[in-house]
N, C-alpha and C. Protein backbone atom coordinates (compact mmCIF):
# COMPACT_ATOMS: atom_id res chain seq x y z
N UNK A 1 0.84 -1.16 0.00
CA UNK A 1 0.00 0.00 0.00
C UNK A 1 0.89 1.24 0.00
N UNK A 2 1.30 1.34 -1.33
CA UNK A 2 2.37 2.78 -1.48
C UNK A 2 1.65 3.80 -1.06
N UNK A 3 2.19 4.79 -0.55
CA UNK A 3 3.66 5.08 -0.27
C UNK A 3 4.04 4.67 1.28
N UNK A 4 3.04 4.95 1.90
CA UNK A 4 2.73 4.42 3.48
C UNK A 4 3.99 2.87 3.66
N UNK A 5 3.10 1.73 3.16
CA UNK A 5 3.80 0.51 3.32
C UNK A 5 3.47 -0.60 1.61
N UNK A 6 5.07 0.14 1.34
CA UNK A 6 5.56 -0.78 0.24
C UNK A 6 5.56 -2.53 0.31
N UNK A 7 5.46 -3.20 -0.94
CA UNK A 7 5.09 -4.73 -0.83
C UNK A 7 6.74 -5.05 -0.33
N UNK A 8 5.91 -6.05 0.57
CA UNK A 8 7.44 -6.74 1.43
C UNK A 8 7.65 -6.38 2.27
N UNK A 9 6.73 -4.51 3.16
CA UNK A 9 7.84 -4.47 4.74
C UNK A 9 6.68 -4.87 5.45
N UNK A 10 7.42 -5.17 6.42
CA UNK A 10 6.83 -5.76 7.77
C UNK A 10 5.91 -4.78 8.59
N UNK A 11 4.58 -5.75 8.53
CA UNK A 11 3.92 -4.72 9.40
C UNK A 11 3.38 -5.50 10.73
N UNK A 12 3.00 -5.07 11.96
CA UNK A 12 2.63 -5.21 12.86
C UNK A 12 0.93 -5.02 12.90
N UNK A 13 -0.25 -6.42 12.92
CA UNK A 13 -1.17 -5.75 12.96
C UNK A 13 -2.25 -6.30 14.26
N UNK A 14 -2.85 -5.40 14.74
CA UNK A 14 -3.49 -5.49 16.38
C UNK A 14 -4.99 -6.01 15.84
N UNK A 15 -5.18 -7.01 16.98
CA UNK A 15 -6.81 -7.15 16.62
C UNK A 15 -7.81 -6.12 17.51
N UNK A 16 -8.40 -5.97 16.68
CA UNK A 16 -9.85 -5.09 17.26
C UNK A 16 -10.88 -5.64 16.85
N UNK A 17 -11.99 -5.34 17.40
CA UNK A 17 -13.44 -5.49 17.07
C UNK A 17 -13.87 -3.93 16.31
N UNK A 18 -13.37 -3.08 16.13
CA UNK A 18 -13.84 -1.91 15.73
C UNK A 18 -13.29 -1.19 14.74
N UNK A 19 -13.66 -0.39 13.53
CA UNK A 19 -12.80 -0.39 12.90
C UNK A 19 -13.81 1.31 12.46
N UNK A 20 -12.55 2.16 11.41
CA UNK A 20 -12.82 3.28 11.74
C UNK A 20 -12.55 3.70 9.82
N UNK A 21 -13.51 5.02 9.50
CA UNK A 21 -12.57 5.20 8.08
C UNK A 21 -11.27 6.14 8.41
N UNK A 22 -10.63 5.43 7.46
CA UNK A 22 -8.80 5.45 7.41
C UNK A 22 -7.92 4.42 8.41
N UNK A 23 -8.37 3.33 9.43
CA UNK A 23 -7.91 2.44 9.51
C UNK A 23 -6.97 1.64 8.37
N UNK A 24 -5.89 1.60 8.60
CA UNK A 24 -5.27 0.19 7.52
C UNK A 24 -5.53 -1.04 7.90
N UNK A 25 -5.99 -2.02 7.50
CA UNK A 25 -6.50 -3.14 8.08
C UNK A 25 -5.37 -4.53 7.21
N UNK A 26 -5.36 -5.43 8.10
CA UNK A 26 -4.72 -6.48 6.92
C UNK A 26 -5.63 -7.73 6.72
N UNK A 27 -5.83 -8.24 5.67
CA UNK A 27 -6.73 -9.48 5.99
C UNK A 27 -6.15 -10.64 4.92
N UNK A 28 -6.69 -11.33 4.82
CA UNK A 28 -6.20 -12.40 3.66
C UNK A 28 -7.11 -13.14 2.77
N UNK A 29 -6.39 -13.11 1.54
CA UNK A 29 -7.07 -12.86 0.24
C UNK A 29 -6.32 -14.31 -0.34
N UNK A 30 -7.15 -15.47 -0.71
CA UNK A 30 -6.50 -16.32 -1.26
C UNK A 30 -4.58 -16.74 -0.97
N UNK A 31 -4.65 -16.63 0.37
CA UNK A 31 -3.31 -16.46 1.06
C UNK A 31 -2.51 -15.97 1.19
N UNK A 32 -2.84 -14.60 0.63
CA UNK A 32 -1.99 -13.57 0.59
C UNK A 32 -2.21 -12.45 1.29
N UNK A 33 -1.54 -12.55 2.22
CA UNK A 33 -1.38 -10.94 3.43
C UNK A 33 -1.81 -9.52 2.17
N UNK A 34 -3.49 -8.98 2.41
CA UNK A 34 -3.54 -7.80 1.65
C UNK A 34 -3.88 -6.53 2.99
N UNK A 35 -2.85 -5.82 2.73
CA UNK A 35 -2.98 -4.33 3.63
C UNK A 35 -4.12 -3.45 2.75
N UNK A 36 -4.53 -2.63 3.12
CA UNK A 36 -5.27 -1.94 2.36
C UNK A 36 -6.30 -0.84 3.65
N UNK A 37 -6.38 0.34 2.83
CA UNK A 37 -7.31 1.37 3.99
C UNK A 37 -8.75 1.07 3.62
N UNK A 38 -9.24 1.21 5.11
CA UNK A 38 -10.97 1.10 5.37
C UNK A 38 -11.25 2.53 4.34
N UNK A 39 -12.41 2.10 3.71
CA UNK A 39 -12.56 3.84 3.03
C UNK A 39 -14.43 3.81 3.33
N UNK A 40 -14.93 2.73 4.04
CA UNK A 40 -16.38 2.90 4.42
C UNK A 40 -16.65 1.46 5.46
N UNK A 41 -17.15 1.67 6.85
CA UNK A 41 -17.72 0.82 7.43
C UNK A 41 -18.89 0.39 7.47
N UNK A 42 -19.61 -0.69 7.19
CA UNK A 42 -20.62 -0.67 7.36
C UNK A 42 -21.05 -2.13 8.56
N UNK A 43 -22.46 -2.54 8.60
CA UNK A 43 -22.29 -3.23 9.36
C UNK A 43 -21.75 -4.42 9.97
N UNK A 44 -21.79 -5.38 8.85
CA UNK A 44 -21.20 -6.43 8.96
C UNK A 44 -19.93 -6.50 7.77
N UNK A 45 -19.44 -5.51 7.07
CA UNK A 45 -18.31 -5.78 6.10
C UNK A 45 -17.63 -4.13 6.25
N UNK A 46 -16.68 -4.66 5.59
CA UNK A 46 -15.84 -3.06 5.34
C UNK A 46 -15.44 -3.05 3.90
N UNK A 47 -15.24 -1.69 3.30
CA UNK A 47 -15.13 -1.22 2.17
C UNK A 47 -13.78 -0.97 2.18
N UNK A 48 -12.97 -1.62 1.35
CA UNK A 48 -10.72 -0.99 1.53
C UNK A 48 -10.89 -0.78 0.15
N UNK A 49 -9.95 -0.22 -0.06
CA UNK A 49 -8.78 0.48 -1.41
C UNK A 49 -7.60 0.66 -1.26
N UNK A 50 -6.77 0.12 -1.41
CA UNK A 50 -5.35 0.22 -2.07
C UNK A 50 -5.21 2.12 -2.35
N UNK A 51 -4.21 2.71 -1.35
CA UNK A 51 -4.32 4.75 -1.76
C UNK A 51 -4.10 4.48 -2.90
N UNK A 52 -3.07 3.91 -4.11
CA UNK A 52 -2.99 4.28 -4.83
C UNK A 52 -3.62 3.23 -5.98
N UNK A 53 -4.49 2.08 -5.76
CA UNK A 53 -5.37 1.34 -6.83
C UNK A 53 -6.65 2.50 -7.10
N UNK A 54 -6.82 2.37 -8.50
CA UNK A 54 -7.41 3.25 -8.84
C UNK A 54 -9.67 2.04 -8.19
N UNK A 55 -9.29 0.71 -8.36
CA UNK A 55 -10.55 0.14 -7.75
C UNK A 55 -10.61 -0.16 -6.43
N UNK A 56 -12.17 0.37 -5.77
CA UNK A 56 -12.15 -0.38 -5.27
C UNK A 56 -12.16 -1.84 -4.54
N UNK A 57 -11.88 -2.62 -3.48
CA UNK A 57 -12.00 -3.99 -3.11
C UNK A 57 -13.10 -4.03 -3.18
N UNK A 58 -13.69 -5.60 -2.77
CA UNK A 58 -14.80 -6.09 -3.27
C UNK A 58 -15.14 -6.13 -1.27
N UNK A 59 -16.22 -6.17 -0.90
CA UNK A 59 -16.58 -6.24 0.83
C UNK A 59 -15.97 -7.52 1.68
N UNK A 60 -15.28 -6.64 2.63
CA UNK A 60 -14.63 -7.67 3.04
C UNK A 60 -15.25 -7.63 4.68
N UNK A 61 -15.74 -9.17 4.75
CA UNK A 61 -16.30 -9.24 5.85
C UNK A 61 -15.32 -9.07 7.23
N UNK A 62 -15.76 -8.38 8.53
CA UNK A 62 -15.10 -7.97 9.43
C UNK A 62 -14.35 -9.23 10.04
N UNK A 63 -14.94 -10.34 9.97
CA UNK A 63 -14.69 -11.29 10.53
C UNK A 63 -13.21 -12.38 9.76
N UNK A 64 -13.22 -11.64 8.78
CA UNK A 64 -11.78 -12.04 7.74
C UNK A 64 -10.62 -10.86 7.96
N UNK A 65 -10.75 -9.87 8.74
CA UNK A 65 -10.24 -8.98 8.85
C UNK A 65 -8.55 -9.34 10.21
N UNK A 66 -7.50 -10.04 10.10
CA UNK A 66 -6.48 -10.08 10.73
C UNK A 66 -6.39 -9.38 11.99
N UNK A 67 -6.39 -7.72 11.34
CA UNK A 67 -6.41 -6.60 12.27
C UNK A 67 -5.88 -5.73 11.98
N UNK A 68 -5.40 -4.52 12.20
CA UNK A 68 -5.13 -3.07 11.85
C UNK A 68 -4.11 -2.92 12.17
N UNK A 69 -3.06 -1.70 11.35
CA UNK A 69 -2.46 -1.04 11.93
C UNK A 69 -2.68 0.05 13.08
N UNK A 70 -1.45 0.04 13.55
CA UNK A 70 -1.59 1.07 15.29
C UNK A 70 -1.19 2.55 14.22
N UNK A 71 -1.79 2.92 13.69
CA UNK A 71 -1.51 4.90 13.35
C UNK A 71 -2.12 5.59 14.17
N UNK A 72 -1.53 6.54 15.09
CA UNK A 72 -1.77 7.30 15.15
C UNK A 72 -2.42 8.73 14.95
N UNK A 73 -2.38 9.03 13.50
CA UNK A 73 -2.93 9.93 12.92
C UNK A 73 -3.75 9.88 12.44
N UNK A 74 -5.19 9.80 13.31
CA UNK A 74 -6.26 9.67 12.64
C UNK A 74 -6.96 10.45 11.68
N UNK A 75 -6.47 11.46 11.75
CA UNK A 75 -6.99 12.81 10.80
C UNK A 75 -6.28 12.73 9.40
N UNK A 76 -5.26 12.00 9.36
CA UNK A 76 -4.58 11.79 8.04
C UNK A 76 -5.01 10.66 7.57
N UNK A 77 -5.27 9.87 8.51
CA UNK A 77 -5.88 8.43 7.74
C UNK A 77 -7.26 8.51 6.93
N UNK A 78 -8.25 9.48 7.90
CA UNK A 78 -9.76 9.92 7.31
C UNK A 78 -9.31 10.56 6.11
N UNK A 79 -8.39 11.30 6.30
CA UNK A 79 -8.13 12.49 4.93
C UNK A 79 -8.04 11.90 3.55
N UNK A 80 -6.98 10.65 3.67
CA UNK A 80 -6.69 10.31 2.57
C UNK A 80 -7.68 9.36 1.78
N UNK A 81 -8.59 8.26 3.47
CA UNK A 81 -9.38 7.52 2.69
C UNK A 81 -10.63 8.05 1.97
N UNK A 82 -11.15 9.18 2.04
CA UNK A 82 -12.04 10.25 1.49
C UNK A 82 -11.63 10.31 0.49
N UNK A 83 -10.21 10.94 -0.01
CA UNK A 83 -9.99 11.78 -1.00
C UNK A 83 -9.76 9.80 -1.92
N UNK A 84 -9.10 9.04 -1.24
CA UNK A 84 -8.78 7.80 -2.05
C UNK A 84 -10.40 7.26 -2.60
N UNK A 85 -11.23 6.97 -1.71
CA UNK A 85 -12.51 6.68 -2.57
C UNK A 85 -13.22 8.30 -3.33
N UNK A 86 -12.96 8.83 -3.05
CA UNK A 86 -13.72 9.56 -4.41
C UNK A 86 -12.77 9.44 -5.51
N UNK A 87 -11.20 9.51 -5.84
CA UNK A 87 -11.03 9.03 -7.14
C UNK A 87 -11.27 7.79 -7.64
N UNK A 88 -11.23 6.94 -6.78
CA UNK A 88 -12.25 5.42 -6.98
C UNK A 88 -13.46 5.65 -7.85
N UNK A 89 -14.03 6.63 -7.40
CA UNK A 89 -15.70 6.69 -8.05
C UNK A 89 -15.26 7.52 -9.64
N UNK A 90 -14.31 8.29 -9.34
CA UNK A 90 -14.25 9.50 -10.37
C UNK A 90 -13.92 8.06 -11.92
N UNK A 91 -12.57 7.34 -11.12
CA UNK A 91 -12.01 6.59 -12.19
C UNK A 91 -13.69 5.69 -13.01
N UNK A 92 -14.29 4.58 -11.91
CA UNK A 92 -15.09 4.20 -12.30
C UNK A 92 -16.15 4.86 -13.15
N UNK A 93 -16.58 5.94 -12.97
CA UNK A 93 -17.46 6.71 -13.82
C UNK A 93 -16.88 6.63 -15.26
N UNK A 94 -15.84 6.40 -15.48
CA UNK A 94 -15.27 6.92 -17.05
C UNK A 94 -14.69 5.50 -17.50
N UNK A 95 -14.45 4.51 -16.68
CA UNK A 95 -14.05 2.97 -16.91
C UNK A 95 -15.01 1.54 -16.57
N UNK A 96 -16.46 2.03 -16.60
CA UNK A 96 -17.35 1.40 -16.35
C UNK A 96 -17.72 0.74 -17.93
């Protein structure tokens, strides 16, 4: 998940029951460790995107969810996952 955390470094991730937009969450995808930011919670699934995949993921239930990164900066995490799903929508509108 460039630029944050490039493929291959090591991340540390905490379990929670709660999850927030701009959380990084890690979960696993056909066995593969995928990082990716929350960009919408809803009740029983969460909405991620890759900051810099132009799609979004498909719903990933909470209960497949590993656990999160510890950031601190919650105001940067909301910031980016906002601005990351609306070019999500912008791209899709014109690649649908």
């Amino acid at each position: 998940m460039l630029p944050f955390y490039p493929p291959g470094k090591k991340v540390k991730l905490y379990s929670t029951k709660t999850y927030v937009v701009g959380d990084i969450i890690g979960y696993l995808d056909k066995k593969q460790l995928i990082v990716h930011r929350v960009i919408d919670v809803k009740k029983s699934y969460l909405i991620t995107k890759g900051d810099f995949n132009f799609f979004i993921d498909s719903k990933i239930r909470t209960n497949k969810v590993i656990g999160k990164i510890n950031n601190n900066n919650k105001l940067l995490n909301y910031f980016i996952a906002r601005i990351s799903m609306l070019l999500g929508k912008i791209y899709s509108l014109f690649h649908s």
